[in-house]
C-alpha atoms as a PDB file:
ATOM      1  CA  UNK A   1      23.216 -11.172 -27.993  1.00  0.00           C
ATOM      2  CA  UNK A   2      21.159 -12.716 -24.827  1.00  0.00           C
ATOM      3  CA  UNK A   3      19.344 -10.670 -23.013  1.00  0.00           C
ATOM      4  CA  UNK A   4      19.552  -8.941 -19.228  1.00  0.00           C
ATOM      5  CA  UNK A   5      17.114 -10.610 -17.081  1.00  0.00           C
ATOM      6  CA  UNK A   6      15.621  -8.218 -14.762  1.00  0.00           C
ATOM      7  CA  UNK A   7      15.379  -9.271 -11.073  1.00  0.00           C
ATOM      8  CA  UNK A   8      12.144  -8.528  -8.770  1.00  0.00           C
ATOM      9  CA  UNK A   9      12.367  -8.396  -4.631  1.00  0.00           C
ATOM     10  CA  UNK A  10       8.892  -8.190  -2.709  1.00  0.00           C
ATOM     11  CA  UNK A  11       9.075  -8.461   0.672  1.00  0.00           C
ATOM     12  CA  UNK A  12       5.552  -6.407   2.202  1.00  0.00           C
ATOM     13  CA  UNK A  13       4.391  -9.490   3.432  1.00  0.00           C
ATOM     14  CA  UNK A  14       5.839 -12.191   6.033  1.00  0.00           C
ATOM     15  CA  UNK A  15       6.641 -14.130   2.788  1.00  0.00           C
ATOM     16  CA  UNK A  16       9.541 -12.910   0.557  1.00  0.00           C
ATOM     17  CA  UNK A  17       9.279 -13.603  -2.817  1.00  0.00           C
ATOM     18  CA  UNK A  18      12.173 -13.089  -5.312  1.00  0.00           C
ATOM     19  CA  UNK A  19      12.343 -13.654  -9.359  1.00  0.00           C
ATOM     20  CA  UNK A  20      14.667 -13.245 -12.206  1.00  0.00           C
ATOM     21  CA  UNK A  21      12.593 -12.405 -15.875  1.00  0.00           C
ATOM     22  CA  UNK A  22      13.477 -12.095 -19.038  1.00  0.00           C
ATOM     23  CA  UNK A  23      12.830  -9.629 -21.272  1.00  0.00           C
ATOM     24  CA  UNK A  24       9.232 -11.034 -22.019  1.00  0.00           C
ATOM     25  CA  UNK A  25       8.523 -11.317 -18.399  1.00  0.00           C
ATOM     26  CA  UNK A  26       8.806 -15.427 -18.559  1.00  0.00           C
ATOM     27  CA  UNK A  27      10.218 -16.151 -15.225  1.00  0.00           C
ATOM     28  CA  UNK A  28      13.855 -17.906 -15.271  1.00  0.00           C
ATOM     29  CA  UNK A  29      14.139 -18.520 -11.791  1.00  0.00           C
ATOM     30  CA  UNK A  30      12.120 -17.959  -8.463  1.00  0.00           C
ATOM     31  CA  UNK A  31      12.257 -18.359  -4.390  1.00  0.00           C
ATOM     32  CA  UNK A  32      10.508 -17.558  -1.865  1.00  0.00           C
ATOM     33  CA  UNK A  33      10.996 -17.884   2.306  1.00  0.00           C
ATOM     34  CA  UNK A  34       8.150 -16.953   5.121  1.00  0.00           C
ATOM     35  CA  UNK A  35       9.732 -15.722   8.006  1.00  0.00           C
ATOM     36  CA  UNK A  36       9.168 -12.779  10.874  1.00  0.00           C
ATOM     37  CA  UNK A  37      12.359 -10.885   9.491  1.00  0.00           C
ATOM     38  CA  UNK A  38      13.765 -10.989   6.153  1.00  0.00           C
ATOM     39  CA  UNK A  39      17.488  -9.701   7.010  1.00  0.00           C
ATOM     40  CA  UNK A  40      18.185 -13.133   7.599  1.00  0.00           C
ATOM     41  CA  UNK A  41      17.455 -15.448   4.121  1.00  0.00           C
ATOM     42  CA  UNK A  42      16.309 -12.183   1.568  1.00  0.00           C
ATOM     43  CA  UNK A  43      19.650 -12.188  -0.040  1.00  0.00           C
ATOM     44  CA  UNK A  44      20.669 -16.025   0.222  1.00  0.00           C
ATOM     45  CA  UNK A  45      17.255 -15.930  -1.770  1.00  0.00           C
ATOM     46  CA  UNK A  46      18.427 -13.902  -4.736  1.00  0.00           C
ATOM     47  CA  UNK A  47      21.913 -15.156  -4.859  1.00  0.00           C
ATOM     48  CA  UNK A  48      20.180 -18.537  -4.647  1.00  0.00           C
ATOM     49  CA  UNK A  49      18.198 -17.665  -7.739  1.00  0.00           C
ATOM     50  CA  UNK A  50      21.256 -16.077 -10.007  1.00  0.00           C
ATOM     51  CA  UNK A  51      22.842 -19.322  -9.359  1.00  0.00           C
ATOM     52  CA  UNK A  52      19.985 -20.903 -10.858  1.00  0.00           C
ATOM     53  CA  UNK A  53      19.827 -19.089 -13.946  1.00  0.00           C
ATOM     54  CA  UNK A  54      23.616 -18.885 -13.743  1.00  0.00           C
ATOM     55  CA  UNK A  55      23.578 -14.897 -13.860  1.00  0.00           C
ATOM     56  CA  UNK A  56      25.799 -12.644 -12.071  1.00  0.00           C
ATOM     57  CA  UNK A  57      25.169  -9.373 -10.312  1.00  0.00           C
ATOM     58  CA  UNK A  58      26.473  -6.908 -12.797  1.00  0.00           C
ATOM     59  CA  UNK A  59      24.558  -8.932 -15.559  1.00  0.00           C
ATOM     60  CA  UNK A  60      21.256  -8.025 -14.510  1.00  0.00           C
ATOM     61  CA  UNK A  61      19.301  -5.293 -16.429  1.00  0.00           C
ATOM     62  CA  UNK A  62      17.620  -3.637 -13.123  1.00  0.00           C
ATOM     63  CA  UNK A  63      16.465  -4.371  -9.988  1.00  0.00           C
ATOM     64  CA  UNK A  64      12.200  -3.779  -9.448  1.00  0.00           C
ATOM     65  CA  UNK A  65      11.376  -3.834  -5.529  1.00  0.00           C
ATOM     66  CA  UNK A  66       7.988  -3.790  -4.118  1.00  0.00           C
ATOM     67  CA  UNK A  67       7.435  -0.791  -2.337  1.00  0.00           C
ATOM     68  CA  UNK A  68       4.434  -1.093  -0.092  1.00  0.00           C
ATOM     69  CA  UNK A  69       2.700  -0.621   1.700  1.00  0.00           C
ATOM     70  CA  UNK A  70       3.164  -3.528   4.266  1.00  0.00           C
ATOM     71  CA  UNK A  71       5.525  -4.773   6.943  1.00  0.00           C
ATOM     72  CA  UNK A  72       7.659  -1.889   7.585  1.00  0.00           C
ATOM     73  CA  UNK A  73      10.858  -4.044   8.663  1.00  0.00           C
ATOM     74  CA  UNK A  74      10.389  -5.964   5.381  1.00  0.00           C
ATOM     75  CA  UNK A  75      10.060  -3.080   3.538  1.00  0.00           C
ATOM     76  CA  UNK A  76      13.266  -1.920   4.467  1.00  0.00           C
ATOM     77  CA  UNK A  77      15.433  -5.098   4.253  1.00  0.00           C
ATOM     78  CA  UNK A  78      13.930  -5.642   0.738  1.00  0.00           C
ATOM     79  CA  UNK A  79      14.810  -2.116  -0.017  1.00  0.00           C
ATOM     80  CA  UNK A  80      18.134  -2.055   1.655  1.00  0.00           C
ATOM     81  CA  UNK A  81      19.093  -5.485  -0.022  1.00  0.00           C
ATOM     82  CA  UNK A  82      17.515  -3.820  -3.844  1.00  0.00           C
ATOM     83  CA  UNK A  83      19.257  -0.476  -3.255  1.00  0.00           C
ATOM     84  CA  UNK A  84      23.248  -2.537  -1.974  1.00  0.00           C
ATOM     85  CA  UNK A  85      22.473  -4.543  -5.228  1.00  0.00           C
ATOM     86  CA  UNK A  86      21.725  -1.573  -7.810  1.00  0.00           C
ATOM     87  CA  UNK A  87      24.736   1.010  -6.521  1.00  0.00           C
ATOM     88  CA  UNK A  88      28.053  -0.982  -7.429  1.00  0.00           C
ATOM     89  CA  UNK A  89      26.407  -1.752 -10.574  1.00  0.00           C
ATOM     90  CA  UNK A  90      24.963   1.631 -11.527  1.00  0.00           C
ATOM     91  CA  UNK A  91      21.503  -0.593 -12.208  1.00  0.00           C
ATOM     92  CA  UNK A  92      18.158   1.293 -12.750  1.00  0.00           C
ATOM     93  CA  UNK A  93      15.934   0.823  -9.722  1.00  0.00           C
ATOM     94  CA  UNK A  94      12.355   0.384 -10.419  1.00  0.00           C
ATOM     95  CA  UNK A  95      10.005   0.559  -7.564  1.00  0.00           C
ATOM     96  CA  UNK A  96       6.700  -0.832  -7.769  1.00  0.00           C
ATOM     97  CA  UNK A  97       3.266  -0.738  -5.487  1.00  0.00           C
ATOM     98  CA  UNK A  98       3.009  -3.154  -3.614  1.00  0.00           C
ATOM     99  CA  UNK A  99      -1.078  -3.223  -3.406  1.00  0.00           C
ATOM    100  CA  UNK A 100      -0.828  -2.374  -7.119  1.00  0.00           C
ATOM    101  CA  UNK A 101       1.036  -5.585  -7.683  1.00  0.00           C
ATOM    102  CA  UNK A 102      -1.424  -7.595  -5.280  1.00  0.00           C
ATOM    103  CA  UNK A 103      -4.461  -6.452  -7.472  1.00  0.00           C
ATOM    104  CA  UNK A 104      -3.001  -7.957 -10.421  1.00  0.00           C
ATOM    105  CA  UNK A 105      -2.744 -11.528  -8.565  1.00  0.00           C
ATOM    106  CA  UNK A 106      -6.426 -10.677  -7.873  1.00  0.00           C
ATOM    107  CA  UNK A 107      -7.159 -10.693 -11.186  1.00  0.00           C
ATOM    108  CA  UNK A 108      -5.610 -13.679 -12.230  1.00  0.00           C
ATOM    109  CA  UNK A 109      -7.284 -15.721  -9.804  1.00  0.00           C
ATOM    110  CA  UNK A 110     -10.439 -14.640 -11.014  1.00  0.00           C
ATOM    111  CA  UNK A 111     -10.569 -12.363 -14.512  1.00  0.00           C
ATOM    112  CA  UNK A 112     -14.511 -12.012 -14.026  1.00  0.00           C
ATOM    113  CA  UNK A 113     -13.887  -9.657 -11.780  1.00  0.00           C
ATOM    114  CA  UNK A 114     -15.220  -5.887 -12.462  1.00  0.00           C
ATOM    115  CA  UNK A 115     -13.639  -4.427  -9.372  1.00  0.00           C
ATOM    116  CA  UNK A 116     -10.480  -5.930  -6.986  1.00  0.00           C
ATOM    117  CA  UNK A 117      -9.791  -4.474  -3.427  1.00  0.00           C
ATOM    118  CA  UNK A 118      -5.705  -5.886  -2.477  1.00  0.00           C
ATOM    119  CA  UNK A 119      -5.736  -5.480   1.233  1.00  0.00           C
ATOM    120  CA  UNK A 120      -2.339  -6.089   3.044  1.00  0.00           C
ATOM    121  CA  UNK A 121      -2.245  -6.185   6.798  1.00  0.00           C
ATOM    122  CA  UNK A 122      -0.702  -3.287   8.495  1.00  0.00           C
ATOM    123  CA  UNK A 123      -0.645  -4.791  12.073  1.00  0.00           C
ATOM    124  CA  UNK A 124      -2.236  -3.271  15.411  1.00  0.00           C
ATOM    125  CA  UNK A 125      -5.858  -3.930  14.097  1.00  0.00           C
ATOM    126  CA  UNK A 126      -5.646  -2.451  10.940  1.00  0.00           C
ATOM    127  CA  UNK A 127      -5.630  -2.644   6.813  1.00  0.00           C
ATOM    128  CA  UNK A 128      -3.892  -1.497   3.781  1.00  0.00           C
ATOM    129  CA  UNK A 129      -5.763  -1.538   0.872  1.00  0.00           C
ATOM    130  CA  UNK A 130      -7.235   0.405  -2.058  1.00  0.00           C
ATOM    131  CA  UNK A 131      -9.990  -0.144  -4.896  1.00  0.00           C
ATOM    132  CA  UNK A 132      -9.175  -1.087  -8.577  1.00  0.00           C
ATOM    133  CA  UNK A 133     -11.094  -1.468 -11.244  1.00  0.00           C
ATOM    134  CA  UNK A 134     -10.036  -4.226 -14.063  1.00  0.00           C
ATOM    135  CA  UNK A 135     -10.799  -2.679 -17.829  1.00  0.00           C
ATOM    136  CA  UNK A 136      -9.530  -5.655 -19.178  1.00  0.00           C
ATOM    137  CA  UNK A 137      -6.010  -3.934 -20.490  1.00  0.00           C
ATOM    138  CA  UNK A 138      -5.544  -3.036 -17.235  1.00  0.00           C
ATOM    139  CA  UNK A 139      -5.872  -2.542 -13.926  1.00  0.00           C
ATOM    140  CA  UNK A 140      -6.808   0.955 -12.601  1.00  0.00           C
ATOM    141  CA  UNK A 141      -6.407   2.416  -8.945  1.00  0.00           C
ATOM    142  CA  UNK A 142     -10.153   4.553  -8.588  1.00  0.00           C
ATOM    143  CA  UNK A 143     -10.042   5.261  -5.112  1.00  0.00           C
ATOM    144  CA  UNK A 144      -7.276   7.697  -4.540  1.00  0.00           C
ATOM    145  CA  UNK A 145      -4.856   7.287  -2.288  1.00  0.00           C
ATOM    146  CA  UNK A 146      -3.920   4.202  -0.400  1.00  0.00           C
ATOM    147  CA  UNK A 147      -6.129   3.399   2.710  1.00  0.00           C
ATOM    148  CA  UNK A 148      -5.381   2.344   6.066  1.00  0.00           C
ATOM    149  CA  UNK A 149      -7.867   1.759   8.387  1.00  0.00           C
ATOM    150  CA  UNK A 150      -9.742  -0.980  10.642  1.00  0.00           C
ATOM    151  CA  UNK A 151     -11.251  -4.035   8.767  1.00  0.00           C
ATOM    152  CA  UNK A 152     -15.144  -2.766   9.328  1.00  0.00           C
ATOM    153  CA  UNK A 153     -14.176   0.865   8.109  1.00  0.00           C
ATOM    154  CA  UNK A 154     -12.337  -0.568   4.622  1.00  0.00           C
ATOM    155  CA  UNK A 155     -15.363  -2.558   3.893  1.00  0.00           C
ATOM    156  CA  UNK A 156     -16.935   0.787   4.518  1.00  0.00           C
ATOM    157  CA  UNK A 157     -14.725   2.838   2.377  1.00  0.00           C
ATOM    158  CA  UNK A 158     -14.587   0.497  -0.339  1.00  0.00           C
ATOM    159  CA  UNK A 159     -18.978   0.770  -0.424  1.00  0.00           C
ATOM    160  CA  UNK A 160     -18.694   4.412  -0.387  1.00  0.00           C
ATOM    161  CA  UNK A 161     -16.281   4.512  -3.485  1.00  0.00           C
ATOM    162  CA  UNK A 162     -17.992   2.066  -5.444  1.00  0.00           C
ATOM    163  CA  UNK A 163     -21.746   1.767  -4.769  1.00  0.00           C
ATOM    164  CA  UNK A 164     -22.432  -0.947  -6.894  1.00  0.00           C
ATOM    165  CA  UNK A 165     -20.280  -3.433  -9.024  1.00  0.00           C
ATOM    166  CA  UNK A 166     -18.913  -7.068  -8.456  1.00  0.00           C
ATOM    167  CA  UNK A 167     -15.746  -6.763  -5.663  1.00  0.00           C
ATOM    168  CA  UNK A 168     -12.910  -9.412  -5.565  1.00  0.00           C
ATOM    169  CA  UNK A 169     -10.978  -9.016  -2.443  1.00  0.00           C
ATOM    170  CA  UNK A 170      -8.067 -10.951  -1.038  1.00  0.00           C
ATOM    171  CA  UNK A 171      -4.529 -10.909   0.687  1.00  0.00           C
ATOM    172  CA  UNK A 172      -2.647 -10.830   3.813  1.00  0.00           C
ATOM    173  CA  UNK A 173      -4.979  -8.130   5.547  1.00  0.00           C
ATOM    174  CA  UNK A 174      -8.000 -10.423   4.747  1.00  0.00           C
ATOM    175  CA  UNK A 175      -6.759 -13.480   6.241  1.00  0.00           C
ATOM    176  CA  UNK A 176      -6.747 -12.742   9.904  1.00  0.00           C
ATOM    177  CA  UNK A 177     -10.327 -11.232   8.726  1.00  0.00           C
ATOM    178  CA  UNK A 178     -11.854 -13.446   6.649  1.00  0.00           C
ATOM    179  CA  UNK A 179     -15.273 -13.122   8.711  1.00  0.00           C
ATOM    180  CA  UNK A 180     -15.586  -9.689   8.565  1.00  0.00           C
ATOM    181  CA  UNK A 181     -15.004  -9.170   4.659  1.00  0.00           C
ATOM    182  CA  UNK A 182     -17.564 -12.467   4.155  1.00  0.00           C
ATOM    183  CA  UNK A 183     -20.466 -10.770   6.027  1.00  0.00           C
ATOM    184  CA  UNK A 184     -20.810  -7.983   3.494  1.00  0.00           C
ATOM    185  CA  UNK A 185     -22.778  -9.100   0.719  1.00  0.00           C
ATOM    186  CA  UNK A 186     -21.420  -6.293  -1.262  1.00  0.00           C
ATOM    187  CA  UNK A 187     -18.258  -8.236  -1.995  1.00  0.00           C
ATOM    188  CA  UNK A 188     -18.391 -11.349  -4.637  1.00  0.00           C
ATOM    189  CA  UNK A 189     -15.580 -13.546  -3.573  1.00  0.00           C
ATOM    190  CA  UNK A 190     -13.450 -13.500  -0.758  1.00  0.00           C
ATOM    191  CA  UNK A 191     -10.577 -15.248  -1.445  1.00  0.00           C
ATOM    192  CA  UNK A 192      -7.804 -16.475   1.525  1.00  0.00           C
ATOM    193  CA  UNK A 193      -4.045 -17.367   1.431  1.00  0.00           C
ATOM    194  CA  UNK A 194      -3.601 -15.660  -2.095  1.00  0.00           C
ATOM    195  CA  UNK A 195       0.109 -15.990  -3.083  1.00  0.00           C
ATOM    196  CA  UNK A 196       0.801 -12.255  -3.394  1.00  0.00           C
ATOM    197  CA  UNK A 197       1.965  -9.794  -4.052  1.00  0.00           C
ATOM    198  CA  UNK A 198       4.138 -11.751  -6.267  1.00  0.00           C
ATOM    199  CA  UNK A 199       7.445 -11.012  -7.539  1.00  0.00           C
ATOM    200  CA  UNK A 200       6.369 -12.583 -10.788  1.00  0.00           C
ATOM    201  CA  UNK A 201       4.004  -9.854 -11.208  1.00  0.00           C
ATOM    202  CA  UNK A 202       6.327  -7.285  -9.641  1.00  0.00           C
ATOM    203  CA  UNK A 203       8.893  -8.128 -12.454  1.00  0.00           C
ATOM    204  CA  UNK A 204       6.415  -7.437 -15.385  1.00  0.00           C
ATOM    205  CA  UNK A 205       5.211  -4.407 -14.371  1.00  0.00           C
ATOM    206  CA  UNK A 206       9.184  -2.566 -13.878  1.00  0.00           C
ATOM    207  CA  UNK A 207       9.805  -4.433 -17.206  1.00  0.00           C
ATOM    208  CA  UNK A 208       6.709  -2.270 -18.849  1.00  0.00           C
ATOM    209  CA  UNK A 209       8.395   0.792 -17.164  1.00  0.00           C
ATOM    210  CA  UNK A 210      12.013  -0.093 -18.135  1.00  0.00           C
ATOM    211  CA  UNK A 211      10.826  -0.244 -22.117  1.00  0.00           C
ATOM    212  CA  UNK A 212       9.391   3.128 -21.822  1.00  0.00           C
ATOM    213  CA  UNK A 213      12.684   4.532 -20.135  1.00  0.00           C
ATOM    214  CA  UNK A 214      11.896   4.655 -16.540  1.00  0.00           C
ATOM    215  CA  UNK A 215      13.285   3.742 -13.253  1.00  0.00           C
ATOM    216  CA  UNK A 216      13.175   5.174  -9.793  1.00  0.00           C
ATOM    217  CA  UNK A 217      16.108   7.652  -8.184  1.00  0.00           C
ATOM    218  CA  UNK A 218      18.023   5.237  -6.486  1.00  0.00           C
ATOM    219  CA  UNK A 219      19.726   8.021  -3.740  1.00  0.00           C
ATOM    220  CA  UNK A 220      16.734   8.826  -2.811  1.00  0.00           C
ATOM    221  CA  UNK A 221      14.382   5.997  -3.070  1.00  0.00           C
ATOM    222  CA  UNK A 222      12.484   4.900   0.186  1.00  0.00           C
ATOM    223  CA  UNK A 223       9.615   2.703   1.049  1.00  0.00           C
ATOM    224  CA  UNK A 224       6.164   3.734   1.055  1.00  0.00           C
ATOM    225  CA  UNK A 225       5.203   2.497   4.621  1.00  0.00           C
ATOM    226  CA  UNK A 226       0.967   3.400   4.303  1.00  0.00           C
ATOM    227  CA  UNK A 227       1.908   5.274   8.007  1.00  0.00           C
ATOM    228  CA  UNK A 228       4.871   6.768   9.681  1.00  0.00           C
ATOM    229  CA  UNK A 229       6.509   3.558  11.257  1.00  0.00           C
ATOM    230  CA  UNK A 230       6.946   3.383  14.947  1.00  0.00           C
ATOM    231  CA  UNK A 231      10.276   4.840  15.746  1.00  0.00           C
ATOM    232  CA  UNK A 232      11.438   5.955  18.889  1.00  0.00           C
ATOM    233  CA  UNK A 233      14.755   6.191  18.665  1.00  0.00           C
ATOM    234  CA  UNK A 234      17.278   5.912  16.007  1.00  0.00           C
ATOM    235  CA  UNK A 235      18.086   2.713  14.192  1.00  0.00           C
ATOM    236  CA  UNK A 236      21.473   1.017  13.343  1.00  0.00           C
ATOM    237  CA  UNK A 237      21.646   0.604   9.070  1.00  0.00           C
ATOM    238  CA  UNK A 238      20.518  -2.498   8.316  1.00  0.00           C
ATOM    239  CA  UNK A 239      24.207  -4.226   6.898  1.00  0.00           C
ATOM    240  CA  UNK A 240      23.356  -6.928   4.963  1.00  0.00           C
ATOM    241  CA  UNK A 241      26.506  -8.456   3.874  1.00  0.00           C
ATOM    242  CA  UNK A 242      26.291  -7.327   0.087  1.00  0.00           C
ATOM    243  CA  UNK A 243      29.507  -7.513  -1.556  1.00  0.00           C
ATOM    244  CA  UNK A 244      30.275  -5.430  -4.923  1.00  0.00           C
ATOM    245  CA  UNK A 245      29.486  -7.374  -7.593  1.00  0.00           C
ATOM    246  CA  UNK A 246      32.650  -8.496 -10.202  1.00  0.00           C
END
């Protein structure tokens, strides 16, 4: 009997990156689309990739969605669009972090690395980020909770945390910084315009969790935004065409 693929959404970042894996996390199909919202392509993306692979909604094994922190309009159309997939279907919903994920890219760009520090940017001057240390089965969160904060006062947080140790650092929140993260010594590469967090990487990581028996309540599932989002007033639901799936 052939196997469920398993499809990932990621969409923290101004790029949204979709994939469809199989059960050993090799990637049958992939897309991706920058743009300043994702209400507009994010599901032409995924229906773009079934077509590919030549899978149909209701033959997917469960849907894994990055859930920040990061852009909190993309966070909610790539939840929105992961959620209107997974409840005609009754498919588990897995939801992964989306710094978590980034770390892992990290890694593969450079698996010398002792220590990584994802940092995604959260707009209006500021970071998200948070230290993880790379055992070599895996990568391990050591700094708590996820951090927010202006590029100067990371670097600072990440010092106090770790003291000593070899630091690989890249992503979205270090691009518009670059020169900041470079002038601490403390750091051994600074990489720029790393491709991630990936939905590649997103995919693997739900897979682990579907073979154990976990997913995510889908009712009451809801990005993890690093902040409370600038709201003001109520907002319209985001209605993104999804049709049930036959």
């Amino acid at each position: 009997m052939t196997s469920k693929p398993l499809l990932a959404i990621e969409t923290s970042v101004p790029t949204a990156r979709v994939a469809l894996l199989d059960d050993g996390g090799k990637c049958l199909a992939a897309a991706e689309k920058t743009a300043a919202r994702h209400s507009a392509n994010l599901l032409s993306l995924v229906e773009e990739i079934l077509a590919t692979a030549g899978v149909d909604r209701g033959g997917l094994r469960g849907i894994a969605c990055g859930a920040g922190p990061g852009s909190f309009t993309g966070l909610r159309v790539g939840m929105a669009v992961a959620k209107g997939l997974a409840f005609p279907t009754g498919l588990p919903l897995l939801l992964e972090s989306s710094l978590a994920v980034l770390a892992r890219d990290l890694v593969a760009l450079d698996d010398s690395a002792r220590f990584v520090l994802p940092c995604i940017d959260a707009g209006k001057g500021q970071i998200y980020g948070r230290v993880y240390e790379c055992t070599g089965h895996d990568v391990i969160p050591i700094s708590g909770d996820d951090w927010v904060a202006e590029p100067k006062a990371l670097c600072d947080l990440a010092l106090e945390t770790l003291g000593d140790g070899r630091v690989v650092v890249g992503g979205s929140g270090v691009d518009r910084y670059v020169d900041v993260f470079r002038s601490v010594p403390f750091f051994g590469q600074v990489l720029e315009k790393v491709q991630g967090p990936s939905a590649l990487v997103l995919g693997k990581l739900a897979l682990a969790r579907l073979d154990r028996g976990e997913h995510d309540d889908l009712e009451n599932a809801v990005p993890r935004y690093g902040r409370p989002p600038d709201i003001t007033r109520p907002k319209k639901p985001l209605l993104l065409g999804i049709k049930p799936a036959h």
